[in-house]
C-alpha atoms as a PDB file:
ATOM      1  CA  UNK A   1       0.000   0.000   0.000  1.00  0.00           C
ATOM      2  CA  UNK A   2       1.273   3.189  -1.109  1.00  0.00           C
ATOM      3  CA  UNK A   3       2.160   5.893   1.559  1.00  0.00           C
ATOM      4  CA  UNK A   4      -0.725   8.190  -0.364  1.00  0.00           C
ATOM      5  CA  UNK A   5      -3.246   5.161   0.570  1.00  0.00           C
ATOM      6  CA  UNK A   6      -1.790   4.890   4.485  1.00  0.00           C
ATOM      7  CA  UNK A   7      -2.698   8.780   4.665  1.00  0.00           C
ATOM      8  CA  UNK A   8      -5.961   8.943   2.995  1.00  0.00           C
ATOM      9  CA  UNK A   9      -7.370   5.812   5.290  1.00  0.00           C
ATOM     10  CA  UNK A  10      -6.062   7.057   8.300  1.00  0.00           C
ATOM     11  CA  UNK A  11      -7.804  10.579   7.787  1.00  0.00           C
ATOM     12  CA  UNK A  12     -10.805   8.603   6.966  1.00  0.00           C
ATOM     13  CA  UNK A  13     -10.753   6.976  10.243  1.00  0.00           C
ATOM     14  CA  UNK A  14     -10.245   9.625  12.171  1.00  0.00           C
ATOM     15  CA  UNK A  15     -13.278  11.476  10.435  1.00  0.00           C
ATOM     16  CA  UNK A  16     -15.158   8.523  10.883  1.00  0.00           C
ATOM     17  CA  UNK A  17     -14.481   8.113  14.706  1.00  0.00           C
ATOM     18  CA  UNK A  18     -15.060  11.987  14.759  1.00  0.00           C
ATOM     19  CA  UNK A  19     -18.654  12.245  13.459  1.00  0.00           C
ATOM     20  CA  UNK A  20     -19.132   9.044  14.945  1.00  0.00           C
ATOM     21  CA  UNK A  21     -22.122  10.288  17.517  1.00  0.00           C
ATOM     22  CA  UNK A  22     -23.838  11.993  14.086  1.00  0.00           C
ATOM     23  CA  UNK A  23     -23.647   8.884  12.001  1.00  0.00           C
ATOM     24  CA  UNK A  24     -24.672   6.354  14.200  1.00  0.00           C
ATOM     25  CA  UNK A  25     -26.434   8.214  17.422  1.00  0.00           C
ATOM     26  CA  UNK A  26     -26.272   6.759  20.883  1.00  0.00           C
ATOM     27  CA  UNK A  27     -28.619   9.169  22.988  1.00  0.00           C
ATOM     28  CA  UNK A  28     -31.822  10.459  22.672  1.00  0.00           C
ATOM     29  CA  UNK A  29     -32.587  13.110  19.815  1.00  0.00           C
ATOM     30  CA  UNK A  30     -34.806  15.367  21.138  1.00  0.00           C
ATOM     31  CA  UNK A  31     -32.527  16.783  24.160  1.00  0.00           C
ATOM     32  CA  UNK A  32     -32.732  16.054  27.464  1.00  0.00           C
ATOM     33  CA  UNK A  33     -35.358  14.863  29.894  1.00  0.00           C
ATOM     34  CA  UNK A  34     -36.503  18.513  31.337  1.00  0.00           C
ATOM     35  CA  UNK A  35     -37.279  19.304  27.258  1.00  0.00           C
ATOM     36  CA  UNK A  36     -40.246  16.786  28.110  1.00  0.00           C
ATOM     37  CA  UNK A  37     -43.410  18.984  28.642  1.00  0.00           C
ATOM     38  CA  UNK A  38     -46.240  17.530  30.289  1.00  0.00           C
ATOM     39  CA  UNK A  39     -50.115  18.126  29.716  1.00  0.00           C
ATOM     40  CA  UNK A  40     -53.333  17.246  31.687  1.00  0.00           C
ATOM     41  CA  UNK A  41     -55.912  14.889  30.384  1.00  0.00           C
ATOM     42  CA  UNK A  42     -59.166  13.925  31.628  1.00  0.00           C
ATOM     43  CA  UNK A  43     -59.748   9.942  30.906  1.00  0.00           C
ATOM     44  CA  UNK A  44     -63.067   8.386  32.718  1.00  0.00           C
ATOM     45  CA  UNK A  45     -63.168  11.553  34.912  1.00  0.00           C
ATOM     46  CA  UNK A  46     -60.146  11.625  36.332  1.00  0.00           C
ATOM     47  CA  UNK A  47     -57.236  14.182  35.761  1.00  0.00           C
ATOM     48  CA  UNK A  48     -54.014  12.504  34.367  1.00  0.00           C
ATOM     49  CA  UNK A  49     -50.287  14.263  33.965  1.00  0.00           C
ATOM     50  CA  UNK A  50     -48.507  12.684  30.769  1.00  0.00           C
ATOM     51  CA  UNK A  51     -45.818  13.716  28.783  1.00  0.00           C
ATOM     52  CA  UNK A  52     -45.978  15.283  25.525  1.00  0.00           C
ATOM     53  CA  UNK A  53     -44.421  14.312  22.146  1.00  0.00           C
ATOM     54  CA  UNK A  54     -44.825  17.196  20.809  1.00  0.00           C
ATOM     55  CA  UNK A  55     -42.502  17.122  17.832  1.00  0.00           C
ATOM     56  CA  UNK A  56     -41.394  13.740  15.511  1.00  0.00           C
ATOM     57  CA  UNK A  57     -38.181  13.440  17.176  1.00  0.00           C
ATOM     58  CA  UNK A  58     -39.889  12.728  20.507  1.00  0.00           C
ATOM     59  CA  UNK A  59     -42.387  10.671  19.022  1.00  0.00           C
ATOM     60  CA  UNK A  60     -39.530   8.639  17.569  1.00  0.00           C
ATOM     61  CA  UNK A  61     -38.252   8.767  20.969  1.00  0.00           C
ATOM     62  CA  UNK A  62     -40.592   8.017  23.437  1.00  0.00           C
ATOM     63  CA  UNK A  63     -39.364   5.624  26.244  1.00  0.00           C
ATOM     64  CA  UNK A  64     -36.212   4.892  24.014  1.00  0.00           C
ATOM     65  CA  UNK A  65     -33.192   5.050  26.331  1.00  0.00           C
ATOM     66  CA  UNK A  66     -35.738   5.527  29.466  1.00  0.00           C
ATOM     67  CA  UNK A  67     -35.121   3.814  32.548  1.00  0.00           C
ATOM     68  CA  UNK A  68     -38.563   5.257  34.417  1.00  0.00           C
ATOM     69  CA  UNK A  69     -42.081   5.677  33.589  1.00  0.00           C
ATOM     70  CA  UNK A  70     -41.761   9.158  34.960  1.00  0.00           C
ATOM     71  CA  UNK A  71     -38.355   9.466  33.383  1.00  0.00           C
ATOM     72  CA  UNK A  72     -38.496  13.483  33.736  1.00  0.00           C
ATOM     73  CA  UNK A  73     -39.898  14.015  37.433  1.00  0.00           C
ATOM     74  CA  UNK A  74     -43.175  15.447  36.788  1.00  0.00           C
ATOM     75  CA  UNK A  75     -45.470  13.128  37.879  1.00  0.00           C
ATOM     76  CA  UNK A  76     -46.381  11.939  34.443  1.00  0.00           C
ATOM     77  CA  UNK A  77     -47.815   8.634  33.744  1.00  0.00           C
ATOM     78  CA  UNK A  78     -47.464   8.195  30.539  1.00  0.00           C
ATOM     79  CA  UNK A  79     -46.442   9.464  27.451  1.00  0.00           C
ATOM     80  CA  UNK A  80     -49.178  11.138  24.604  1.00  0.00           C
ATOM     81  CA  UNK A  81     -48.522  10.326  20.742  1.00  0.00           C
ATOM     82  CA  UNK A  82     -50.791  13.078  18.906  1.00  0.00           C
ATOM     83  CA  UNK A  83     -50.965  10.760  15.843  1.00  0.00           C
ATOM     84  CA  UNK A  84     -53.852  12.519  14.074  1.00  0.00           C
ATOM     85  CA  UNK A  85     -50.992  15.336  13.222  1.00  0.00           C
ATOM     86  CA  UNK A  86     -49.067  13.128  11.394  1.00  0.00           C
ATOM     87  CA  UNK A  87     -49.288  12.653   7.274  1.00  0.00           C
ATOM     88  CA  UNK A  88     -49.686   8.313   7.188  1.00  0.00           C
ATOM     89  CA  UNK A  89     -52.041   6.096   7.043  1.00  0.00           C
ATOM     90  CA  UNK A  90     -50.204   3.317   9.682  1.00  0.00           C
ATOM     91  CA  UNK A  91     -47.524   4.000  12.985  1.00  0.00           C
ATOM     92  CA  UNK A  92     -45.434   1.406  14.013  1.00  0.00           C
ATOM     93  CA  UNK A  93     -44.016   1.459  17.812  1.00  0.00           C
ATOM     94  CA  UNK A  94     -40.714  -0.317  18.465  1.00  0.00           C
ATOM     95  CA  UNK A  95     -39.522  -1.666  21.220  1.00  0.00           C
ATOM     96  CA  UNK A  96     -36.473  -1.223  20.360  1.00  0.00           C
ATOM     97  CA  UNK A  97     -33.803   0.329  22.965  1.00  0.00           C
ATOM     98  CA  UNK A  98     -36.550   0.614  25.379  1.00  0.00           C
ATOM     99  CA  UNK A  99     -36.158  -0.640  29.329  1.00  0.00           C
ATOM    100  CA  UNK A 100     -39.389  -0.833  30.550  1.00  0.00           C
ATOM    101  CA  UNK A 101     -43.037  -2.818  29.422  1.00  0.00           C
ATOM    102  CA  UNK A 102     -45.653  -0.932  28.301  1.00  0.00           C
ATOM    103  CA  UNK A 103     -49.443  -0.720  27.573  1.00  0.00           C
ATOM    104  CA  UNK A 104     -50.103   1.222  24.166  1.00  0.00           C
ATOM    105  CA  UNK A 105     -53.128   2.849  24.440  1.00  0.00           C
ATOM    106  CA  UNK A 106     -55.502   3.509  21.386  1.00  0.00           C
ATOM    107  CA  UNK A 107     -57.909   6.136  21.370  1.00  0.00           C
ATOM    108  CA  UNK A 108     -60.146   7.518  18.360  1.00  0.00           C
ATOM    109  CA  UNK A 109     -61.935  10.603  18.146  1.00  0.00           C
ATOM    110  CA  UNK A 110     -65.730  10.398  18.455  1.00  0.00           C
ATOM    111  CA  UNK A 111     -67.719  13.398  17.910  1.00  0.00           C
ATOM    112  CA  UNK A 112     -65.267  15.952  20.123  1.00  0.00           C
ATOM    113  CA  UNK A 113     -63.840  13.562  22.627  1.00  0.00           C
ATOM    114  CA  UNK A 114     -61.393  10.350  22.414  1.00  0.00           C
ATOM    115  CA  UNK A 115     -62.755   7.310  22.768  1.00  0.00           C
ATOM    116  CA  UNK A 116     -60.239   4.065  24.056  1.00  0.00           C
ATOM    117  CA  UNK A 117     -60.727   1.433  21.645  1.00  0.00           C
ATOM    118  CA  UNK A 118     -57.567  -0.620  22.514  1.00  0.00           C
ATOM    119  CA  UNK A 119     -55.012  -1.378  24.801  1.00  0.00           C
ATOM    120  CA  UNK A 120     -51.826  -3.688  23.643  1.00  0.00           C
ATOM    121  CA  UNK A 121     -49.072  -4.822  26.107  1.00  0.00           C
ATOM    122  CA  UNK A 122     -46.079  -4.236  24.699  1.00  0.00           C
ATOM    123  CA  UNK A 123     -43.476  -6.219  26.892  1.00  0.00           C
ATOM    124  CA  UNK A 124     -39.749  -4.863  26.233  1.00  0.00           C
ATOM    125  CA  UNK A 125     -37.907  -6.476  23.682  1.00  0.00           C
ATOM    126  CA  UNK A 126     -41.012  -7.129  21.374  1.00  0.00           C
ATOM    127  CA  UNK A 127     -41.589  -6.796  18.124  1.00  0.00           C
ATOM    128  CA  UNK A 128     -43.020  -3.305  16.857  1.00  0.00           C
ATOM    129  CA  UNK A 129     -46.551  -2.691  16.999  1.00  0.00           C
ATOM    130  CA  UNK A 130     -48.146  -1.051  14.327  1.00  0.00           C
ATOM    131  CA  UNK A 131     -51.893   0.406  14.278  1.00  0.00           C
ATOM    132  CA  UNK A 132     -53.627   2.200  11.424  1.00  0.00           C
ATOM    133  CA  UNK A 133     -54.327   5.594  11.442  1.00  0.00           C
ATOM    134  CA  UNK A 134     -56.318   6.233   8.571  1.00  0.00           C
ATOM    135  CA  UNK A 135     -58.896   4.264   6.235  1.00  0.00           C
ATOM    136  CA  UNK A 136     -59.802   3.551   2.740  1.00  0.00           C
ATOM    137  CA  UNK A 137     -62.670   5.516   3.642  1.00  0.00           C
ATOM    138  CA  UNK A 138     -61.883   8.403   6.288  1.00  0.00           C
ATOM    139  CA  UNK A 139     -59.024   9.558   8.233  1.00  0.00           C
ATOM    140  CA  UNK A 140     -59.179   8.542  11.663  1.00  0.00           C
ATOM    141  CA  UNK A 141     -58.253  10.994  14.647  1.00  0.00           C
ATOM    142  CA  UNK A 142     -56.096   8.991  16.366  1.00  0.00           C
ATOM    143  CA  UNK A 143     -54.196   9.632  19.257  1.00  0.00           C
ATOM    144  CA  UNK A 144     -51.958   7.062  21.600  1.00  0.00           C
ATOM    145  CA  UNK A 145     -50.620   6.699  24.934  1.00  0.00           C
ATOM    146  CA  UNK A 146     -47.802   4.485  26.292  1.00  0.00           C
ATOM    147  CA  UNK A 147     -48.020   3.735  29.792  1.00  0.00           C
ATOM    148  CA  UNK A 148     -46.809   1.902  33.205  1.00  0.00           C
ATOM    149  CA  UNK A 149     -48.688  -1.246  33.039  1.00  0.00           C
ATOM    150  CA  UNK A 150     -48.977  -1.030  36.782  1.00  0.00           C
ATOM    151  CA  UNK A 151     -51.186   2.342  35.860  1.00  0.00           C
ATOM    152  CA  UNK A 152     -53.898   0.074  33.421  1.00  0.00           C
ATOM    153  CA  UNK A 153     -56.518   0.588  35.464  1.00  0.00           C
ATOM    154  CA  UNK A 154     -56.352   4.461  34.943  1.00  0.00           C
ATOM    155  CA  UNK A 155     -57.116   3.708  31.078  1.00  0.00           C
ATOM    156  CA  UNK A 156     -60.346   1.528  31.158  1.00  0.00           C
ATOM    157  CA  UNK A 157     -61.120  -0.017  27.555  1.00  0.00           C
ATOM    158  CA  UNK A 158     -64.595   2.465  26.090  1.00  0.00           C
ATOM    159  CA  UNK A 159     -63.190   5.053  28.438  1.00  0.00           C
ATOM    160  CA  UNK A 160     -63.486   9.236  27.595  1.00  0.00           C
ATOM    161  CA  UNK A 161     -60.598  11.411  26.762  1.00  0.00           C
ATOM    162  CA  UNK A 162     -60.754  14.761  26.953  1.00  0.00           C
ATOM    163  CA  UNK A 163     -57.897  16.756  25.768  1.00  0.00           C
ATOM    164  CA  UNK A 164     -56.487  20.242  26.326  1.00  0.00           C
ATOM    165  CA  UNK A 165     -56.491  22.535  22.809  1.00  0.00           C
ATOM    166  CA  UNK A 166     -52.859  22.248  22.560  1.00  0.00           C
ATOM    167  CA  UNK A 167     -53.441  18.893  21.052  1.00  0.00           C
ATOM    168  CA  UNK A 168     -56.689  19.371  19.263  1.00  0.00           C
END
């Protein structure tokens, strides 16, 4: 190998190990934990703190590299996916990198309220779970909640959910 060659690879390498964090990312993307906001929800009558994934990134994120439920210290109990905002007809969750088993938590708007139409234990190291968002026929309003299975009861199947205008 030419000493041209030895040069150009070893400059690669060290570019490589440099942007190593951007290429292949080993923490969450959307910040840290205190970039979390929470909002209050009403579900079968009773007020519930969750988080709020707000933007794609913490969608992607969710409980991803979490080792709590309440991974930010506000008294949350879950996190909320606003999945009617997004452009798709089907969201997958992953398991993926995540600590802790879940309940998914599927809720469809009816008239102006969510209605919960399904819950899915998602134990950790499972395969993704993917519901559908829209139809042939009419976009749903969906929205989603993972949760503390230990905090099931909170989230009874046919249940109400009222939500603040932030997420309407």
């Amino acid at each position: 190998m030419s000493r041209i060659a030895v040069i150009l690879l070893l400059v690669f390498i060290i570019l490589l190990i440099a942007k190593w964090p951007q290429i292949w990312p080993t923490t969450p993307s959307s910040g840290t934990t205190s970039e979390w906001s929470t909002i209050n929800i009403t579900v079968a009558g009773k007020n519930i703190t969750v988080y709020y994934a707000d933007t794609v990134d913490k969608m992607s994120e969710g409980y991803k590299y979490k080792n709590s439920y309440d991974f930010a210290g506000k008294g949350a109990a879950g996190i909320l996916f606003p999945l009617h905002k997004l452009d798709t007809t089907r969201v997958c969750f992953t398991m993926k990198d995540v600590n802790l088993d879940l309940i998914l938590v599927v809720a469809r708007k009816v008239y102006f309220d969510y209605k919960i139409v399904e819950k899915i234990y998602m134990p950790r190291g499972s395969s993704d779970t993917c519901i559908d968002t829209n139809s042939t026929y009419m976009k749903y309003e969906t929205i989603a909640i993972e949760i503390d299975p230990s905090k099931s009861d909170l989230f009874p199947l046919g249940a109400v959910i009222k939500l603040p205008e932030v997420v309407k």
